[in-house]
C-alpha atoms as a PDB file:
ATOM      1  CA  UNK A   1     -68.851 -25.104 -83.588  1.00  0.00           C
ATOM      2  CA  UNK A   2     -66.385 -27.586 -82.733  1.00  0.00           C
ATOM      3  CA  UNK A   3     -62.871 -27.864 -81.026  1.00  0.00           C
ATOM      4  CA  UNK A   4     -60.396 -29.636 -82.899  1.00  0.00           C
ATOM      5  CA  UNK A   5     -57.511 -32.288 -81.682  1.00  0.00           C
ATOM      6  CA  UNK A   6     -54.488 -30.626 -82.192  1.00  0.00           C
ATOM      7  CA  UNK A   7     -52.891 -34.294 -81.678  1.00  0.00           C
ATOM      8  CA  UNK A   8     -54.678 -35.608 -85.055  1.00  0.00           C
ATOM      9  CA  UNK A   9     -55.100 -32.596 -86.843  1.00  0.00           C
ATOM     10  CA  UNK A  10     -52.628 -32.689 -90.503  1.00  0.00           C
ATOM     11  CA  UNK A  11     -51.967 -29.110 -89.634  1.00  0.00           C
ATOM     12  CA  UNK A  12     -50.693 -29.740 -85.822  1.00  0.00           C
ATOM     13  CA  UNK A  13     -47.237 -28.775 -86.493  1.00  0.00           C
ATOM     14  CA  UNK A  14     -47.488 -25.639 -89.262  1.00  0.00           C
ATOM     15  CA  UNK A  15     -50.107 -24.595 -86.470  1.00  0.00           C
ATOM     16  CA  UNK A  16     -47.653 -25.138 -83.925  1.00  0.00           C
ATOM     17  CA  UNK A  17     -45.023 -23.232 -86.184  1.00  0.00           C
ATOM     18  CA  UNK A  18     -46.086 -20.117 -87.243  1.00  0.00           C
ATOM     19  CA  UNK A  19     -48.197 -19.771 -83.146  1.00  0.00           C
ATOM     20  CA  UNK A  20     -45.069 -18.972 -81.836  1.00  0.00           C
ATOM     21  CA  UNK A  21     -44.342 -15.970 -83.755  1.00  0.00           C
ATOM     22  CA  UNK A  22     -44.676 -12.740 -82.526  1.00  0.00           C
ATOM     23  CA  UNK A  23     -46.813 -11.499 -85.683  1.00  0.00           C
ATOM     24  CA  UNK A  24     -48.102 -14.538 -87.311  1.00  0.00           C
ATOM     25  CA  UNK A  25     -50.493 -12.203 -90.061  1.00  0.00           C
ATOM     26  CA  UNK A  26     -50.135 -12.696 -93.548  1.00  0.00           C
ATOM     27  CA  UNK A  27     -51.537 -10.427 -96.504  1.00  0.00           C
ATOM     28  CA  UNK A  28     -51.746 -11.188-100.527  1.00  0.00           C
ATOM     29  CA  UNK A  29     -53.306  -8.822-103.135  1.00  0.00           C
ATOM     30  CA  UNK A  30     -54.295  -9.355-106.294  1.00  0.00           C
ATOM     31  CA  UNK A  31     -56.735  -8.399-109.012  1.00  0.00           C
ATOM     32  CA  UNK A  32     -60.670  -9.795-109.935  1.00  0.00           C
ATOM     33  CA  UNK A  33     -62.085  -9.775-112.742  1.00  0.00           C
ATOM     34  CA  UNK A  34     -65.260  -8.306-111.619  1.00  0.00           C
ATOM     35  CA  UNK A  35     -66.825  -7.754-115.642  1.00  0.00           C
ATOM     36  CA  UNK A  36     -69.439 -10.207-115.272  1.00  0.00           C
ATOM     37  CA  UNK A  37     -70.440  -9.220-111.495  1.00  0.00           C
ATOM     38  CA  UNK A  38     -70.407  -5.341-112.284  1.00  0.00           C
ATOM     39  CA  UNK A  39     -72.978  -5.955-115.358  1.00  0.00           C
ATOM     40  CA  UNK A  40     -75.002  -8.329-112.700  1.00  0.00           C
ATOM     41  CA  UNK A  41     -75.207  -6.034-110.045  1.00  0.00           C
ATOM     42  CA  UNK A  42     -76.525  -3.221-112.108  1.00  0.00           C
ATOM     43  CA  UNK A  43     -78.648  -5.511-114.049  1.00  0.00           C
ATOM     44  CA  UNK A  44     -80.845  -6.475-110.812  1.00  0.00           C
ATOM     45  CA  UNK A  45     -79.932  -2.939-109.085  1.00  0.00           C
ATOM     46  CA  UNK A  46     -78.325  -3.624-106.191  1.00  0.00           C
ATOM     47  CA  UNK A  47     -75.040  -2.110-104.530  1.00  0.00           C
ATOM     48  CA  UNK A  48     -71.805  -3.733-105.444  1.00  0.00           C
ATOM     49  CA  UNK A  49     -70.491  -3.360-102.159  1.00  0.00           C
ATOM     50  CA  UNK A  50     -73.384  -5.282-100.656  1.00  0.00           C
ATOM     51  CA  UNK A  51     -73.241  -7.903-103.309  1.00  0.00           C
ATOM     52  CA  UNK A  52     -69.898  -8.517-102.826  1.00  0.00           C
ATOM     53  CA  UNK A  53     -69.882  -8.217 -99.302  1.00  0.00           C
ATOM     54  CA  UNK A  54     -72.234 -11.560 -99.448  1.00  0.00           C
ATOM     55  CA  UNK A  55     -70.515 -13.297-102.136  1.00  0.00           C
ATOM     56  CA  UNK A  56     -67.297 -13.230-100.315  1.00  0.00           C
ATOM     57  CA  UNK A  57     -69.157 -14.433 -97.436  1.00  0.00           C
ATOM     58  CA  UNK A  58     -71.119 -17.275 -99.186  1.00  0.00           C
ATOM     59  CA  UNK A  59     -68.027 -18.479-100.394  1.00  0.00           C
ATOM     60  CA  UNK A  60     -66.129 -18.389 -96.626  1.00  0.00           C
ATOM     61  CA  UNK A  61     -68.859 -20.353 -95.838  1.00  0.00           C
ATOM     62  CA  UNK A  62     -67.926 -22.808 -98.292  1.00  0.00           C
ATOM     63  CA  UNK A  63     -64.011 -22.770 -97.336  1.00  0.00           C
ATOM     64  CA  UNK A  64     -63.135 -24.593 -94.361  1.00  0.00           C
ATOM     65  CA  UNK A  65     -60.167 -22.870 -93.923  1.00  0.00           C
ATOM     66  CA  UNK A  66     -61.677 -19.943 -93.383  1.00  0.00           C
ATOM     67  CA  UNK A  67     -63.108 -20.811 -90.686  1.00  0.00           C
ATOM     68  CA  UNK A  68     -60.981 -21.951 -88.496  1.00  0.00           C
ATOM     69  CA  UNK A  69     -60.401 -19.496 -85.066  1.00  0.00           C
ATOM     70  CA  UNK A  70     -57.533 -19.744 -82.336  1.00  0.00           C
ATOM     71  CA  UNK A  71     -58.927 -19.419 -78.503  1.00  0.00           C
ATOM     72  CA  UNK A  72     -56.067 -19.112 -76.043  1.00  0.00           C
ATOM     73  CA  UNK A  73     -54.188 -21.997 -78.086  1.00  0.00           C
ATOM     74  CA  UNK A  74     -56.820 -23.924 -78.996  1.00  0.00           C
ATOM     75  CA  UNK A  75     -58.666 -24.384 -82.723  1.00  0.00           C
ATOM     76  CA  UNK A  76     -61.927 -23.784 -83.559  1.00  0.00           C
ATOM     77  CA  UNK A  77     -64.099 -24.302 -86.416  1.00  0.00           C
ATOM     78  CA  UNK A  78     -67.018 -22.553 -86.670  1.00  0.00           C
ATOM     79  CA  UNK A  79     -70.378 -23.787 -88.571  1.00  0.00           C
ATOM     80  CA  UNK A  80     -71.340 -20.344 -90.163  1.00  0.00           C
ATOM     81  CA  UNK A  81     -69.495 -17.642 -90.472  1.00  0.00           C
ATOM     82  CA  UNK A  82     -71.121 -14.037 -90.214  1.00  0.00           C
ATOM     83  CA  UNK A  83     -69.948 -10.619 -92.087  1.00  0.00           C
ATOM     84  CA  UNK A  84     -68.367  -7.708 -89.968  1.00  0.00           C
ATOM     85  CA  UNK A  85     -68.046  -5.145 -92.097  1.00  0.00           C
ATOM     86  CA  UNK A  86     -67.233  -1.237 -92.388  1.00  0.00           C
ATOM     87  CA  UNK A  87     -69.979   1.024 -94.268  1.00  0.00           C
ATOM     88  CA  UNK A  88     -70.607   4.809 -94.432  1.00  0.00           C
ATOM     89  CA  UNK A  89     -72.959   6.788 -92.590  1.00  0.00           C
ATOM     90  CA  UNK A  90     -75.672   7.587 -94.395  1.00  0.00           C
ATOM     91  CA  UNK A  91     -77.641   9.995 -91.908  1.00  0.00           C
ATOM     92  CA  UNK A  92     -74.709  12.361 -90.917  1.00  0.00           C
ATOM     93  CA  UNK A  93     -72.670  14.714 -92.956  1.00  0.00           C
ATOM     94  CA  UNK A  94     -69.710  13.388 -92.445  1.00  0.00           C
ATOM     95  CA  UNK A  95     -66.652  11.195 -93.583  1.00  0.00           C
ATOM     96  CA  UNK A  96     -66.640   8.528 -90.727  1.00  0.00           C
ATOM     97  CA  UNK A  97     -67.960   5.150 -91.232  1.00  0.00           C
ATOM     98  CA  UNK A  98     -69.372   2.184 -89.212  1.00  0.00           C
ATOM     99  CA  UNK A  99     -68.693  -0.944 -88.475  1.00  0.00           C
ATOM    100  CA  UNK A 100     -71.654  -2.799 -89.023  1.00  0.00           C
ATOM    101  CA  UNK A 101     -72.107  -6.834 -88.333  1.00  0.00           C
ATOM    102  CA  UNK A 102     -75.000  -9.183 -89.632  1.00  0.00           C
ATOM    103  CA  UNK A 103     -76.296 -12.215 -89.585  1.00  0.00           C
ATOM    104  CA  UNK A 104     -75.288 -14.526 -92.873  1.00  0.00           C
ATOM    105  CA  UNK A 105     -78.404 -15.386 -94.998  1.00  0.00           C
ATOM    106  CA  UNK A 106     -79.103 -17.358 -97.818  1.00  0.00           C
ATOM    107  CA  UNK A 107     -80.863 -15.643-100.207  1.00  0.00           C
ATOM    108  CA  UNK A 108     -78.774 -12.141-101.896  1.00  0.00           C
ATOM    109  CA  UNK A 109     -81.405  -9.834-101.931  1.00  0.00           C
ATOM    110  CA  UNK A 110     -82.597 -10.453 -98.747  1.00  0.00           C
ATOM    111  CA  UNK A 111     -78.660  -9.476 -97.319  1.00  0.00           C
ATOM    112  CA  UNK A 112     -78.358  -6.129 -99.310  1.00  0.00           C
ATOM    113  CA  UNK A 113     -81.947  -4.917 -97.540  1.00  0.00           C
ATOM    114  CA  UNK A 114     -80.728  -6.588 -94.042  1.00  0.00           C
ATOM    115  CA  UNK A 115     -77.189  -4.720 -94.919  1.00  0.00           C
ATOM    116  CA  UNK A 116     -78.857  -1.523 -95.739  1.00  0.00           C
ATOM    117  CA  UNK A 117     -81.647  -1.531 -92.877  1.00  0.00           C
ATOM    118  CA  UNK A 118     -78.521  -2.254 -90.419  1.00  0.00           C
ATOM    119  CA  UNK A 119     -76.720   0.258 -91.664  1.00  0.00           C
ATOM    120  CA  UNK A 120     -79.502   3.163 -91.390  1.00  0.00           C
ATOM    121  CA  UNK A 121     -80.696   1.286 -87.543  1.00  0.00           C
ATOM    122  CA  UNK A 122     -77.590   1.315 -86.131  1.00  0.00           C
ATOM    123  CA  UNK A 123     -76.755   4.758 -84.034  1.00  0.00           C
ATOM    124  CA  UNK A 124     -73.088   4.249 -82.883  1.00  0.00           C
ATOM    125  CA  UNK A 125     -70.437   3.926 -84.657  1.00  0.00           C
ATOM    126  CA  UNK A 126     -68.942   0.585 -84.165  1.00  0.00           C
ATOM    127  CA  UNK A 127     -71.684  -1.230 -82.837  1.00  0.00           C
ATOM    128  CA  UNK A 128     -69.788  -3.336 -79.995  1.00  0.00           C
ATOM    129  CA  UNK A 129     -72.874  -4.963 -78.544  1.00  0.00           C
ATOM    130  CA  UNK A 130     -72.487  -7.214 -81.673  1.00  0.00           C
ATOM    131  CA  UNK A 131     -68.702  -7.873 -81.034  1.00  0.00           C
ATOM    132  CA  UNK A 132     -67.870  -8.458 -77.905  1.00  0.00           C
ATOM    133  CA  UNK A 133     -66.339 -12.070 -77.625  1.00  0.00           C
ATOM    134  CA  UNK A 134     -67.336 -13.263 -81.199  1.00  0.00           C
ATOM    135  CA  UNK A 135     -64.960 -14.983 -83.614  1.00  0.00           C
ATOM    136  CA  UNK A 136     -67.500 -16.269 -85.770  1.00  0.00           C
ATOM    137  CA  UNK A 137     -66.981 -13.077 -88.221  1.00  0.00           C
ATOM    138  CA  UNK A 138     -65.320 -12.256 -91.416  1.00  0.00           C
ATOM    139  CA  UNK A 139     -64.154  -8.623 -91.418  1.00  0.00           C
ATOM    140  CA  UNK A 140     -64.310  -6.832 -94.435  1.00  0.00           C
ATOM    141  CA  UNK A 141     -63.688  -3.445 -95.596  1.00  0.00           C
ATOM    142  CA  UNK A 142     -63.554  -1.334 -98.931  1.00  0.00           C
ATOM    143  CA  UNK A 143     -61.581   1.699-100.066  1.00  0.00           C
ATOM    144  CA  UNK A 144     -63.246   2.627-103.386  1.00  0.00           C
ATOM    145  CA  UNK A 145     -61.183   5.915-103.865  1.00  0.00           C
ATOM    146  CA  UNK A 146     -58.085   4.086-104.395  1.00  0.00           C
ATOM    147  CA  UNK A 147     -57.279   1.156-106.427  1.00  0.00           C
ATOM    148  CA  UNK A 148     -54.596  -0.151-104.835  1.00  0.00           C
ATOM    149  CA  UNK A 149     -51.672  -2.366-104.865  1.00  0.00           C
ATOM    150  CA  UNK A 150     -51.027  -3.500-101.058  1.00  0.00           C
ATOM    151  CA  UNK A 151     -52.992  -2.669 -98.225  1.00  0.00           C
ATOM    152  CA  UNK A 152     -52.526  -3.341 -94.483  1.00  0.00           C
ATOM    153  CA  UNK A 153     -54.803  -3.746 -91.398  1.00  0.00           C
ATOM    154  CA  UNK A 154     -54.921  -2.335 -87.927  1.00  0.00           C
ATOM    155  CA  UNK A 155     -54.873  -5.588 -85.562  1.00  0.00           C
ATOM    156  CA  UNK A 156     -54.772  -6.995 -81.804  1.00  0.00           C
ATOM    157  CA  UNK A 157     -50.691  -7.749 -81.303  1.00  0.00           C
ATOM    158  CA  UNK A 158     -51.768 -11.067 -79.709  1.00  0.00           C
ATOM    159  CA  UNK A 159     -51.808 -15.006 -81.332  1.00  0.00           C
ATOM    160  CA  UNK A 160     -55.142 -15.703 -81.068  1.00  0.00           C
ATOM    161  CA  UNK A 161     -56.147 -12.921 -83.321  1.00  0.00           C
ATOM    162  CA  UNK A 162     -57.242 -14.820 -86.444  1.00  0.00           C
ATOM    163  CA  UNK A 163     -60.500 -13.391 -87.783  1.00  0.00           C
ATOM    164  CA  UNK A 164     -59.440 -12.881 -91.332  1.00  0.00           C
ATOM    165  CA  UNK A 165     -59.454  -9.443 -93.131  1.00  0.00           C
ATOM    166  CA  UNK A 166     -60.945  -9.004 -96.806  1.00  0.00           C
ATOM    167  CA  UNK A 167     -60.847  -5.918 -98.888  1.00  0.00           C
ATOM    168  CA  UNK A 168     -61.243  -4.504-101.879  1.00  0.00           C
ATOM    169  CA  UNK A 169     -60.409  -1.053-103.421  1.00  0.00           C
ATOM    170  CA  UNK A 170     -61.599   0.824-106.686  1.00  0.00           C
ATOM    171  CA  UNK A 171     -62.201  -1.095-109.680  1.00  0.00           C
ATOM    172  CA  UNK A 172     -60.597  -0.124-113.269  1.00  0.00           C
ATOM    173  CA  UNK A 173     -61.092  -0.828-116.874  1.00  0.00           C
ATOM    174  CA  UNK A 174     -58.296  -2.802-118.415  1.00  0.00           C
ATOM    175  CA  UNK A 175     -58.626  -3.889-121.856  1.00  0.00           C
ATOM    176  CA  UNK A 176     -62.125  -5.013-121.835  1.00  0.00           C
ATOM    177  CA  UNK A 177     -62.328  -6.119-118.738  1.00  0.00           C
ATOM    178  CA  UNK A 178     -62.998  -4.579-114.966  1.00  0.00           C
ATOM    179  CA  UNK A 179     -60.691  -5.586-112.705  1.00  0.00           C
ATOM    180  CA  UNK A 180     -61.013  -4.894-109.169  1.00  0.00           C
ATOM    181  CA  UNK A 181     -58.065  -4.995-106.364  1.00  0.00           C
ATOM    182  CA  UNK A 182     -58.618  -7.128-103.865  1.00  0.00           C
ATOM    183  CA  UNK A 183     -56.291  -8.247-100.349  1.00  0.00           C
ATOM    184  CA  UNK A 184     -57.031 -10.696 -98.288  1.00  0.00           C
ATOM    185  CA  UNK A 185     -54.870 -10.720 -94.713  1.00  0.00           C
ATOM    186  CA  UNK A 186     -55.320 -14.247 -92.389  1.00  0.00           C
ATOM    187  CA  UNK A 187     -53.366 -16.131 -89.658  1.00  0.00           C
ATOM    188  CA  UNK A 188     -50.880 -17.999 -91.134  1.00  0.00           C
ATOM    189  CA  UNK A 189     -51.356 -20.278 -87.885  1.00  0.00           C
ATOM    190  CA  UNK A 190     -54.202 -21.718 -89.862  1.00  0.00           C
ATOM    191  CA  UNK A 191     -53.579 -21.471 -93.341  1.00  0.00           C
ATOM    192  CA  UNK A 192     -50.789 -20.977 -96.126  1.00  0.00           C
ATOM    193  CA  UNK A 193     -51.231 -19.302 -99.791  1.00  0.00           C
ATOM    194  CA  UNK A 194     -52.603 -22.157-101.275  1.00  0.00           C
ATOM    195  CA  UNK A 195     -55.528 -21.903 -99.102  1.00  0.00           C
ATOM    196  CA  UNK A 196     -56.229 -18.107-100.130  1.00  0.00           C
ATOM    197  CA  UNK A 197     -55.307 -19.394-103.963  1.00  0.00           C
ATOM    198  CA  UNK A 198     -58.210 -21.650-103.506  1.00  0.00           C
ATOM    199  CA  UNK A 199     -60.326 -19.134-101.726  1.00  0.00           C
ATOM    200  CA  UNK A 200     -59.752 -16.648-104.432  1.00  0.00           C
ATOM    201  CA  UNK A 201     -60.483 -19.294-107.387  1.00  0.00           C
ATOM    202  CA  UNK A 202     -63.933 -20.190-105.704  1.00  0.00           C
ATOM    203  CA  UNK A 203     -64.789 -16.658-105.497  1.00  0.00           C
ATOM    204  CA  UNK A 204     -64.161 -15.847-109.323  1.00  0.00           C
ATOM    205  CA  UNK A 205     -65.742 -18.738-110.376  1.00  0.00           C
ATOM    206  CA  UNK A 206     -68.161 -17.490-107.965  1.00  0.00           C
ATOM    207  CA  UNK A 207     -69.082 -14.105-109.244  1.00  0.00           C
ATOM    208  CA  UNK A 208     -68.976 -15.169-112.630  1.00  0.00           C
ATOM    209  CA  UNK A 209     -71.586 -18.355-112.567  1.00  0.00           C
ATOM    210  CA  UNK A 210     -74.567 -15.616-111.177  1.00  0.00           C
ATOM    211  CA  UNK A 211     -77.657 -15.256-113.722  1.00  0.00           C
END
């Protein structure tokens, strides 16, 4: 992690901009095409949410933008950014989920089985003891009942919240292809839409290079 000059940095004045309003949060949806990534994940049976939980990660980790944090005015960029992420119960009977965080790792399979083993471990529902005063996360989120066109997310009403938000909601068929809505909600502090256009063209080109 490093601290960045606010005096050199190019973005020192669209930083100093958009900090000085009351709600500086952004959101954009749109639509993946998630054909080649649906037949992948079923090919090598593993969960989609998983799997796309750590290819959204993988390619945060490869956009700088992304991770960028605000502390009390200040800019950091972080070396590694690590998934926060909400998941169902799967011991109780119930319709509540968890927020579950891991550590980023290199290698899919080995996520989805840290994902699920997290998951089933963890007793509470929220798991704060992972939390507390990290910015180092990505938090992501999935609402597979609906496939929606906008979505919005609960947040701190304070500047230096700027972890960003990624979700995704219930994929369709359309034409021949699946196509799965997707939002992704950041600080516009530290980045514009050309930054999530980028993000979002990594991450197709992304999900449709696996073999």
């Amino acid at each position: 992690m490093q601290y960045i000059d606010l005096n050199t940095w190019k973005r020192r004045e669209h930083f100093q901009f958009f900090y000085r309003m009351d709600y500086p949060q952004f959101n954009i949806c749109m639509n993946l095409d998630v054909t080649h990534f649906l037949n992948y994940v079923k090919e090598k049976n593993v969960s989609f949410y998983y799997a796309m939980i750590y290819a959204v990660t993988t390619v945060v980790n490869d956009s700088e933008d992304f991770k960028y944090r605000i502390r009390d005015g200040k800019v950091v960029l972080h070396d590694t950014i690590h998934p926060s992420f909400t998941d169902m119960d799967t011991d109780k009977q119930d319709d509540l989920f968890k927020l579950v965080t891991i550590d980023m790792q290199d290698d899919l399979f080995g996520f989805v089985k840290s994902a699920k083993e997290a998951n089933k471990n963890q007793k509470d529902y929220f798991g704060l003891d992972k939390l507390i005063g990290r910015d180092d996360l990505i938090y992501i989120t999935c609402v597979p009942w609906i496939s929606f066109t906008h979505i919005s997310h609960t947040i701190s009403l304070q500047k230096n919240d700027s972890v960003p938000r990624i979700s995704w909601g219930k994929y369709f068929n359309e034409g021949n292809k699946v196509i799965l809505p997707f939002s992704v909600q950041v600080n516009h502090a530290l980045m514009d839409g050309i930054h999530i256009g980028k993000f979002i063209e990594k991450l197709q080109c992304y999900i449709d290079a696996l073999k």
